[in-house]
Protein backbone atom coordinates (compact mmCIF):
# COMPACT_ATOMS: atom_id res chain seq x y z
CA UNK A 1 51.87 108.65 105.79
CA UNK A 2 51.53 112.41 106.33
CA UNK A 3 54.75 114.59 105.09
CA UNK A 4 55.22 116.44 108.14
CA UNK A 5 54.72 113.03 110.99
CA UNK A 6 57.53 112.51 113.36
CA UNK A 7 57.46 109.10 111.94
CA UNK A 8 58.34 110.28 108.58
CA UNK A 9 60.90 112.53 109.78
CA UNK A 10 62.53 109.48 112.03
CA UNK A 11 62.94 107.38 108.86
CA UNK A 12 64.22 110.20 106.73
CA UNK A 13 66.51 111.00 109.37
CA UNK A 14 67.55 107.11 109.65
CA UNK A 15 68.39 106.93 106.04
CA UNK A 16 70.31 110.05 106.09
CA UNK A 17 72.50 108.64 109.37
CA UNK A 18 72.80 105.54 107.50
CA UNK A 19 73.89 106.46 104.16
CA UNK A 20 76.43 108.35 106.20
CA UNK A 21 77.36 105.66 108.11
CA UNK A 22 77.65 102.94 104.88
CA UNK A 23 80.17 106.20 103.61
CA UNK A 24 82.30 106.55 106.42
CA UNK A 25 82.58 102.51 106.86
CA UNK A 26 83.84 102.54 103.34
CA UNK A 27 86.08 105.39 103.62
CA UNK A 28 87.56 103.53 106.34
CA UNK A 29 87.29 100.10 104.28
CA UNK A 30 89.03 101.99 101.54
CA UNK A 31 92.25 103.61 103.60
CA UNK A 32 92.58 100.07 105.27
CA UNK A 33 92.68 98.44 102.25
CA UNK A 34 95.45 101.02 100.73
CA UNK A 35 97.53 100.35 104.31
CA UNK A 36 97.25 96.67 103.98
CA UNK A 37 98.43 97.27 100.20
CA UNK A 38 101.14 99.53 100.74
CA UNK A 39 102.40 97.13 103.47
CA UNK A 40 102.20 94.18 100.81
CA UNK A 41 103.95 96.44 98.34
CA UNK A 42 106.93 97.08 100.41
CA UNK A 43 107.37 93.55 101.27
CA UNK A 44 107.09 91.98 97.85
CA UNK A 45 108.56 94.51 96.35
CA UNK A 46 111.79 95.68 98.76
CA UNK A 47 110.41 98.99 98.58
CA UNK A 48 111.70 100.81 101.75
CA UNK A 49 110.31 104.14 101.55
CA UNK A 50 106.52 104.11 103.06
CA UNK A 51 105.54 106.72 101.38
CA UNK A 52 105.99 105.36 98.19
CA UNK A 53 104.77 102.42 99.11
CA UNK A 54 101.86 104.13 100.20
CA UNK A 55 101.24 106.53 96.87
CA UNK A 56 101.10 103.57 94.73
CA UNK A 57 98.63 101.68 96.89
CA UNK A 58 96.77 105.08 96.87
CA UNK A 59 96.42 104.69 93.56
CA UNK A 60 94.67 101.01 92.94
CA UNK A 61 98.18 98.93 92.03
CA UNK A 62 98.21 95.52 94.04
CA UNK A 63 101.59 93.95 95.31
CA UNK A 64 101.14 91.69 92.23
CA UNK A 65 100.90 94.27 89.36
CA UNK A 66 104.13 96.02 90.98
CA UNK A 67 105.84 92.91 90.65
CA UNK A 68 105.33 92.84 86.99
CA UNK A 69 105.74 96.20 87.06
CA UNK A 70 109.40 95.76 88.23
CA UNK A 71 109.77 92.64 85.89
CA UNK A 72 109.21 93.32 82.70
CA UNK A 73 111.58 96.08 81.63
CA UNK A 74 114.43 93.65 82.97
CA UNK A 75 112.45 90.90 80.85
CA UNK A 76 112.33 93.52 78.02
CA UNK A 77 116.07 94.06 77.87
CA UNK A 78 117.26 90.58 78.08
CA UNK A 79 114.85 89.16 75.23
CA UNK A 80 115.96 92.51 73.50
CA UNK A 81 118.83 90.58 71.09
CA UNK A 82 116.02 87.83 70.57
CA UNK A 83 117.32 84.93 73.45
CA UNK A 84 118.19 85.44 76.80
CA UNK A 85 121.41 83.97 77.91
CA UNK A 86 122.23 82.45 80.92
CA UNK A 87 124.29 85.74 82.58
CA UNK A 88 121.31 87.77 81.61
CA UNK A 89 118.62 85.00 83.56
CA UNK A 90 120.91 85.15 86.82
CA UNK A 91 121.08 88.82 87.12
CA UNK A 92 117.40 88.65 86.32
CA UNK A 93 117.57 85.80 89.24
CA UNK A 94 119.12 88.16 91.76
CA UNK A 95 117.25 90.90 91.11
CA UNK A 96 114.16 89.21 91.51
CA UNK A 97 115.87 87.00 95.14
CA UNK A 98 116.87 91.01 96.33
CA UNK A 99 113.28 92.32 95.83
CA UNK A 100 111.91 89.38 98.14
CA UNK A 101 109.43 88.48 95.30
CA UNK A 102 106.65 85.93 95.77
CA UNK A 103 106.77 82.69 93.92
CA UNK A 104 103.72 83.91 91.95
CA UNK A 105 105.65 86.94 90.97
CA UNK A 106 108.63 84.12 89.88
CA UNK A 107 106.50 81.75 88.15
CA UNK A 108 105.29 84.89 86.08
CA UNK A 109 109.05 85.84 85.84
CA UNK A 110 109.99 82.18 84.43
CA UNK A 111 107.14 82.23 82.07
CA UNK A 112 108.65 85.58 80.56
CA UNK A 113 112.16 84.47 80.23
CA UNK A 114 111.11 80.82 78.59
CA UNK A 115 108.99 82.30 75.94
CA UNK A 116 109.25 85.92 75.14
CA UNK A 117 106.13 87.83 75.54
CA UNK A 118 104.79 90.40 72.88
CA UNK A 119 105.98 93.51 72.27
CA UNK A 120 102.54 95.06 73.58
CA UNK A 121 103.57 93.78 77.25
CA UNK A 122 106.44 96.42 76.89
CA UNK A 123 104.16 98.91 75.55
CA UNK A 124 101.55 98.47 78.46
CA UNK A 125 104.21 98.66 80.51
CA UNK A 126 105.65 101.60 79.36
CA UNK A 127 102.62 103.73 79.32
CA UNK A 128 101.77 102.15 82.99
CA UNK A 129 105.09 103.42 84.17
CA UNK A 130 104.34 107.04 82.61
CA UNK A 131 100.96 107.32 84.28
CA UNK A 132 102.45 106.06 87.91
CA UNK A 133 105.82 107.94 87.55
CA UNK A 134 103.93 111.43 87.32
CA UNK A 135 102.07 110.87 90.55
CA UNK A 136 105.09 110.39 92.46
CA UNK A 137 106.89 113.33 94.00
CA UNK A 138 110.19 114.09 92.64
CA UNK A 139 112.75 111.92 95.40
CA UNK A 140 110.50 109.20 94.61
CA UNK A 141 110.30 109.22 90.91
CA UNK A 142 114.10 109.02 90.74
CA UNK A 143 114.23 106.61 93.70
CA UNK A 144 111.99 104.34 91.06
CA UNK A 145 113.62 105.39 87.96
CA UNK A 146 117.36 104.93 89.49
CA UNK A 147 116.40 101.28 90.99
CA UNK A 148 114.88 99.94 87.43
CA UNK A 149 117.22 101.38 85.15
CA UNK A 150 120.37 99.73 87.02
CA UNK A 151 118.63 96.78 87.11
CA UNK A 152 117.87 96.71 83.44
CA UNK A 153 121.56 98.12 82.60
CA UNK A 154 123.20 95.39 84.48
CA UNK A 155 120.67 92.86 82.23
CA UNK A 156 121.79 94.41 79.00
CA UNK A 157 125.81 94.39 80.29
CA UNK A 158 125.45 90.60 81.75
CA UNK A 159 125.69 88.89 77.98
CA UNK A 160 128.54 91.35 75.79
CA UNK A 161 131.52 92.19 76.46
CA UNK A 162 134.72 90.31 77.84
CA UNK A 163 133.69 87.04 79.26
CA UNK A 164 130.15 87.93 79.48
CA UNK A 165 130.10 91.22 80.83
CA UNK A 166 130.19 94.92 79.95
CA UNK A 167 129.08 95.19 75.70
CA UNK A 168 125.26 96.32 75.26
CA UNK A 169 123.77 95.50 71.76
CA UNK A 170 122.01 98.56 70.14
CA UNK A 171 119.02 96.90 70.86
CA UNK A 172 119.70 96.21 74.00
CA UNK A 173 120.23 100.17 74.40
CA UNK A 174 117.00 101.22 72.45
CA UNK A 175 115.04 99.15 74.93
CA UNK A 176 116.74 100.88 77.59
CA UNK A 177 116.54 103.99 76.16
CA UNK A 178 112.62 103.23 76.03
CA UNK A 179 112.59 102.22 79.36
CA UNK A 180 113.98 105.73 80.32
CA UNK A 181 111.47 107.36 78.28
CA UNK A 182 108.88 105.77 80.14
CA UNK A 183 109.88 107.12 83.22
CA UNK A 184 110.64 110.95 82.77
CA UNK A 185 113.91 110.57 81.84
């Protein structure tokens, strides 16, 4: 076929409309799959702010890695002096029931707090929270960083102190204290 035929010209223009249609289709795929995230975020999660909601779906996290995500520093803390006792598994409990968690999210959660995972699921954690925490805007990094470390506090205060409430173990603080590390603070 010549170079310079209209017919030529019709295909190359075809491919070019076409390649720019197959973009724009998955641009649009793309920003309705981060709305459809954000909105499963925010209801597994009891996130209430949309836009964070929103910047974490914007960057690739499912409503199932956030739930670990919130888990396993409160996990962390409570296998911190090597067993977790019963006042540490119901704060765990309600923290999990007031975050409207999905029962994969608490079968995960009662796999943790049976057998204690590695230290490296800490780790991972930790360097997952430093990536996500500096692409957060400064309201929402504290909004994050407040919510987990009162939940893992009140984990580490559930099992010391007078009649099972109030005493953190050094431990229990150097986890925290990691914890804190992890997210900017």
């Amino acid at each position: 076929m010549d170079s310079n035929s209209p017919k030529r010209w019709h295909n190359l223009e075809e491919q070019f409309f076409k390649s720019l249609d197959n973009r724009l289709i998955e641009q649009l795929r793309q920003r309705t799959q981060i709305e459809q995230s954000a909105e499963a975020i925010a209801q597994l999660t009891g996130i209430t702010d949309p836009a964070l909601a929103q910047k974490i779906a914007s960057l690739n996290i499912t409503a199932e890695t956030l739930a670990a995500f919130r888990l396993v520093p409160l996990v962390a803390v409570a296998w911190a002096s090597d067993r977790i006792e019963a006042n540490e598994r119901m704060v765990i409990d309600e923290a999990v029931e007031k975050s409207g968690l999905d029962p994969s999210a608490r079968e995960l959660l009662g796999t943790w707090t049976k057998n204690r995972p590695g230290s490296e699921l800490l780790d991972t954690w930790c360097h997952y929270a430093g990536v996500l925490i500096k692409s957060l805007d400064e309201s929402q990094r504290k909004t994050l960083r407040d919510q987990i470390l009162s939940q893992a506090q009140a984990v580490a205060e559930a099992a010391g102190g007078v009649l099972g409430f109030g005493s953190v173990s050094p431990s229990e603080k150097a986890t925290i204290d990691k914890i804190r590390k992890a997210l900017g603070g």
